[in-house]
Protein backbone atom coordinates (compact mmCIF):
# COMPACT_ATOMS: atom_id res chain seq x y z
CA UNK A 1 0.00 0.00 0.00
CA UNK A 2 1.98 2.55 1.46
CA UNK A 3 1.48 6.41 0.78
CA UNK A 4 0.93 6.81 -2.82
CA UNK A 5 -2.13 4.66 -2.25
CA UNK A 6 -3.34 7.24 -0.14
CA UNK A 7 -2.61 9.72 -2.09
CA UNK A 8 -4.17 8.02 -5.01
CA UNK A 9 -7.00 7.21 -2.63
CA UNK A 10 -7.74 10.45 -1.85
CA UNK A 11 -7.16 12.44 -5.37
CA UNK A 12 -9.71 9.61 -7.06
CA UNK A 13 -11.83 10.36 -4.70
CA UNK A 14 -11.20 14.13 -4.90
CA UNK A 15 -12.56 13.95 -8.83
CA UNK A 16 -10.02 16.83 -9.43
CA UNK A 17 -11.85 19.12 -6.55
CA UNK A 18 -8.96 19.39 -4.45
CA UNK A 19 -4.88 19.69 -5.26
CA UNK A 20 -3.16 17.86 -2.39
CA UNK A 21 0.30 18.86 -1.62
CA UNK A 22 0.75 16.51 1.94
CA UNK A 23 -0.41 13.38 3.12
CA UNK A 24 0.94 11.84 6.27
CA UNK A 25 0.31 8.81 8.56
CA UNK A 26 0.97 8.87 12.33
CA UNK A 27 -0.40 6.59 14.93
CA UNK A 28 -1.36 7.55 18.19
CA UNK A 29 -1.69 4.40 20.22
CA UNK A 30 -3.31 1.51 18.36
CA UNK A 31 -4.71 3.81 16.40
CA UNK A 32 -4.08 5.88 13.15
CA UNK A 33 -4.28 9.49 11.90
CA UNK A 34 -4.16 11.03 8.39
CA UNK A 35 -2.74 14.64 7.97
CA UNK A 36 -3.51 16.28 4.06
CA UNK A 37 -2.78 19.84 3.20
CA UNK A 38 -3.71 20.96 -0.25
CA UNK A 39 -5.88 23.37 -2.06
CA UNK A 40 -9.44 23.68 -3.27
CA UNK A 41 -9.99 23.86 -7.19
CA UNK A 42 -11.24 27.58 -6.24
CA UNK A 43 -7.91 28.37 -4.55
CA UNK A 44 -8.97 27.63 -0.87
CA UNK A 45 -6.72 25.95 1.30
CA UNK A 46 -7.54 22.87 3.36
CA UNK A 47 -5.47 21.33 6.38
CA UNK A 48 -7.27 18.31 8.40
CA UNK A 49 -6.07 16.12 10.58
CA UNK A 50 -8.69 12.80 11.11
CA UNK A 51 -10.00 11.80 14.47
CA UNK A 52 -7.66 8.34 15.69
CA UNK A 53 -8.85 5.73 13.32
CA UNK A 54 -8.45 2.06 13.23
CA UNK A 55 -9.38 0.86 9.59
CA UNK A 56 -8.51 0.91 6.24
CA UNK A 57 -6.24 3.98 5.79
CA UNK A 58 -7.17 3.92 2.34
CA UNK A 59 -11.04 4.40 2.79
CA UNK A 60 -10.14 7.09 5.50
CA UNK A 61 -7.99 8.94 2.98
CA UNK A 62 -10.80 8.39 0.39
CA UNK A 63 -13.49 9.77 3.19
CA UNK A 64 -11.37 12.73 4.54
CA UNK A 65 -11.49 13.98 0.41
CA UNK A 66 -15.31 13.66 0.74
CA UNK A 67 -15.83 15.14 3.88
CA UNK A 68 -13.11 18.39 2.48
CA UNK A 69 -15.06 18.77 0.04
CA UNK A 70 -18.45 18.65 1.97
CA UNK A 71 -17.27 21.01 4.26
CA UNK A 72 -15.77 23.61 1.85
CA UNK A 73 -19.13 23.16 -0.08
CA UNK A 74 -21.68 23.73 3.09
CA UNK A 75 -22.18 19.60 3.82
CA UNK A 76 -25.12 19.51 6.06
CA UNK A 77 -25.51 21.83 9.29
CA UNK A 78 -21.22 23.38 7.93
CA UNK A 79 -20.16 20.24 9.07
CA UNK A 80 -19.25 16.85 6.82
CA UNK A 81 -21.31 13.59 7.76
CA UNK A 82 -19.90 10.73 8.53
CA UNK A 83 -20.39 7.87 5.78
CA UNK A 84 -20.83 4.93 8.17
CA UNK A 85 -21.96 4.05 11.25
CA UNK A 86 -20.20 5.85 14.30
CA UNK A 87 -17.97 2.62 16.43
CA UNK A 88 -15.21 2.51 18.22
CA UNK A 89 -12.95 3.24 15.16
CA UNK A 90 -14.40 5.89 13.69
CA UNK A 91 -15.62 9.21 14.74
CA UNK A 92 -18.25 10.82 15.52
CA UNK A 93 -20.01 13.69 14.02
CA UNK A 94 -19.05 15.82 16.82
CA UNK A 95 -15.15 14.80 16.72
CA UNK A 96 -15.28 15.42 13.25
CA UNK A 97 -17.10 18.75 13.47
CA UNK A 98 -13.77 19.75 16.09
CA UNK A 99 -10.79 18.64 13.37
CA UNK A 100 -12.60 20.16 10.89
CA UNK A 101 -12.26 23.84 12.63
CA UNK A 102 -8.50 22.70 13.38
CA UNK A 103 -8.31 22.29 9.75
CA UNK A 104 -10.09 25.51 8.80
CA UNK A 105 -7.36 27.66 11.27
CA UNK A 106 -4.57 25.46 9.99
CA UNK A 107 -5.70 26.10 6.66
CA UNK A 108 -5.81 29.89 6.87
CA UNK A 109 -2.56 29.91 8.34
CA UNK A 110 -1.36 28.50 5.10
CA UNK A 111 -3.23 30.80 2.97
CA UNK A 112 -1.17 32.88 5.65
CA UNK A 113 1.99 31.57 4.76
CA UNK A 114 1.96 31.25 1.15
CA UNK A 115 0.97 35.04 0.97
CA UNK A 116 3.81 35.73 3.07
CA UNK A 117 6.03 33.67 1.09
CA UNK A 118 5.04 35.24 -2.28
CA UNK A 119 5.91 39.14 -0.62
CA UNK A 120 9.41 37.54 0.45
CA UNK A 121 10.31 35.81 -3.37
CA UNK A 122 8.81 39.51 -4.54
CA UNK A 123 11.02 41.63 -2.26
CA UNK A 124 13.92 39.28 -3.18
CA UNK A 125 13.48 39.72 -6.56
CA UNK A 126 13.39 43.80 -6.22
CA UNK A 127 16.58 43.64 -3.96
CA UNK A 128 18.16 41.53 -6.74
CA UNK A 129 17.50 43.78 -9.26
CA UNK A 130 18.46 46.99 -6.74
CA UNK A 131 21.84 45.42 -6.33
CA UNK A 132 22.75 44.80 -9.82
CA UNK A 133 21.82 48.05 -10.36
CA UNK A 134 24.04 49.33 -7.63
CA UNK A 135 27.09 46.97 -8.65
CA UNK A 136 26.68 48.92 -12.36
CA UNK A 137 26.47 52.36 -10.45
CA UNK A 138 29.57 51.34 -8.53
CA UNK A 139 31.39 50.61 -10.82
CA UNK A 140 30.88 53.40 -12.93
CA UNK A 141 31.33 55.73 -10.19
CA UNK A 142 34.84 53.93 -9.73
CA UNK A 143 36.07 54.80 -12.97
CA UNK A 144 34.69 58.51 -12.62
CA UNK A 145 36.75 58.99 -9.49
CA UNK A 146 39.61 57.02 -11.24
CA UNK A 147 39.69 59.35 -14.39
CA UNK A 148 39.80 62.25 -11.60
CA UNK A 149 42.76 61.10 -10.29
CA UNK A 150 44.66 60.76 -13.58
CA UNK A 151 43.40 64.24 -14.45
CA UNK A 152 44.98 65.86 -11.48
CA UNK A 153 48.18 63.62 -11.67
CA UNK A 154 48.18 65.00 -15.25
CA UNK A 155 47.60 68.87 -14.24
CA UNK A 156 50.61 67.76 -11.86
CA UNK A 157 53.22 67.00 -14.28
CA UNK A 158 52.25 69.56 -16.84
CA UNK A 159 52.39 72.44 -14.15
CA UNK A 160 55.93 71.54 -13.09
CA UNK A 161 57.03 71.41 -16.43
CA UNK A 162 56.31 74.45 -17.19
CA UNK A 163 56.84 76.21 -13.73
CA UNK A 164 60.49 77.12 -14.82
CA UNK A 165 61.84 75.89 -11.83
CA UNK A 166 59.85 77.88 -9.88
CA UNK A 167 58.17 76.59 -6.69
CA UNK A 168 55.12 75.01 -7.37
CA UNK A 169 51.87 77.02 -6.70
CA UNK A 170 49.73 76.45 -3.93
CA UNK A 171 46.52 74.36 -6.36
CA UNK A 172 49.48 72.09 -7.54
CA UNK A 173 49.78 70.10 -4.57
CA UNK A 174 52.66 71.75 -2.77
CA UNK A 175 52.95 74.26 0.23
CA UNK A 176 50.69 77.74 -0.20
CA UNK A 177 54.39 79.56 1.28
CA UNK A 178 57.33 80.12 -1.25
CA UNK A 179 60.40 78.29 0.38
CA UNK A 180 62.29 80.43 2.63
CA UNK A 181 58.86 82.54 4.10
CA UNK A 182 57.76 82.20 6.93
């Protein structure tokens, strides 16, 4: 069996009604529990977690799609109906109707989280772009201040050649006093 019979379980029974993205198996005890996250065909999330089960995990997955999609689509009194007889190993309406409001909270913190998650790949995408931009700037900006420098090395070496020997004038880079002043 194993989980992709579960999942297959559930997304036949689904009918293309729900996108699930988990399925996990846990046991409590001697008995079983099913977590699926997924989405709605209309974009709403779901997160349920069964009541402690003890029979086939496939017909639980296959009954958990059902009762998703019962409960997204206003199953009878907002809560989905159990498809068999309430024993020992399976639970009743009243369990049911309590993991189905955990699942409606878990599944608006998802719708939570996935809007959050979008905003962060968006503002990581702008701060890429921002800091290529920047490197470019930076770089330009380098060679600006680079051609500067040659330009005053080059005003340099053209006003002591033609200085005549005299001392150099305070804008070429040496002292504002003539030697010998004080």
């Amino acid at each position: 069996m194993g989980m992709a019979g579960v999942r297959a379980a559930f997304r036949d029974a689904a009918q293309g009604l729900l996108r699930l993205e988990h399925a996990g198996l846990a046991y409590r005890g001697n008995a079983q529990v099913l977590s699926l996250t997924g989405w709605h065909d209309d974009g709403m999330p779901f997160a349920v977690v069964t009541a402690p089960f003890a029979g086939d995990v496939l017909e639980r997955a296959r009954q958990a799609a059902r009762d998703i999609i019962a409960a997204h689509d206003g199953g009878p009194s907002g809560a989905p109906a159990p498809s068999v007889t309430p024993d020992a190993s399976t639970p009743t309406l009243r369990r049911d109707s309590t993991m189905s409001q955990k699942g409606s909270g878990l599944a608006r913190l998802m719708g939570g989280l996935k809007n959050l998650d979008a905003n962060a790949d968006a503002l990581a995408s702008r701060l890429e772009t921002a800091l290529a931009a920047m490197t470019t700037e930076m770089a330009t900006t380098t060679q600006i201040v680079g051609n500067v420098e040659q330009s005053a090395a080059d005003l340099q070496a053209v006003n002591r050649l033609y200085s005549n020997g005299a001392p150099p004038l305070p804008s070429s880079g040496g002292s504002s006093a003539p030697s010998g002043t004080s």
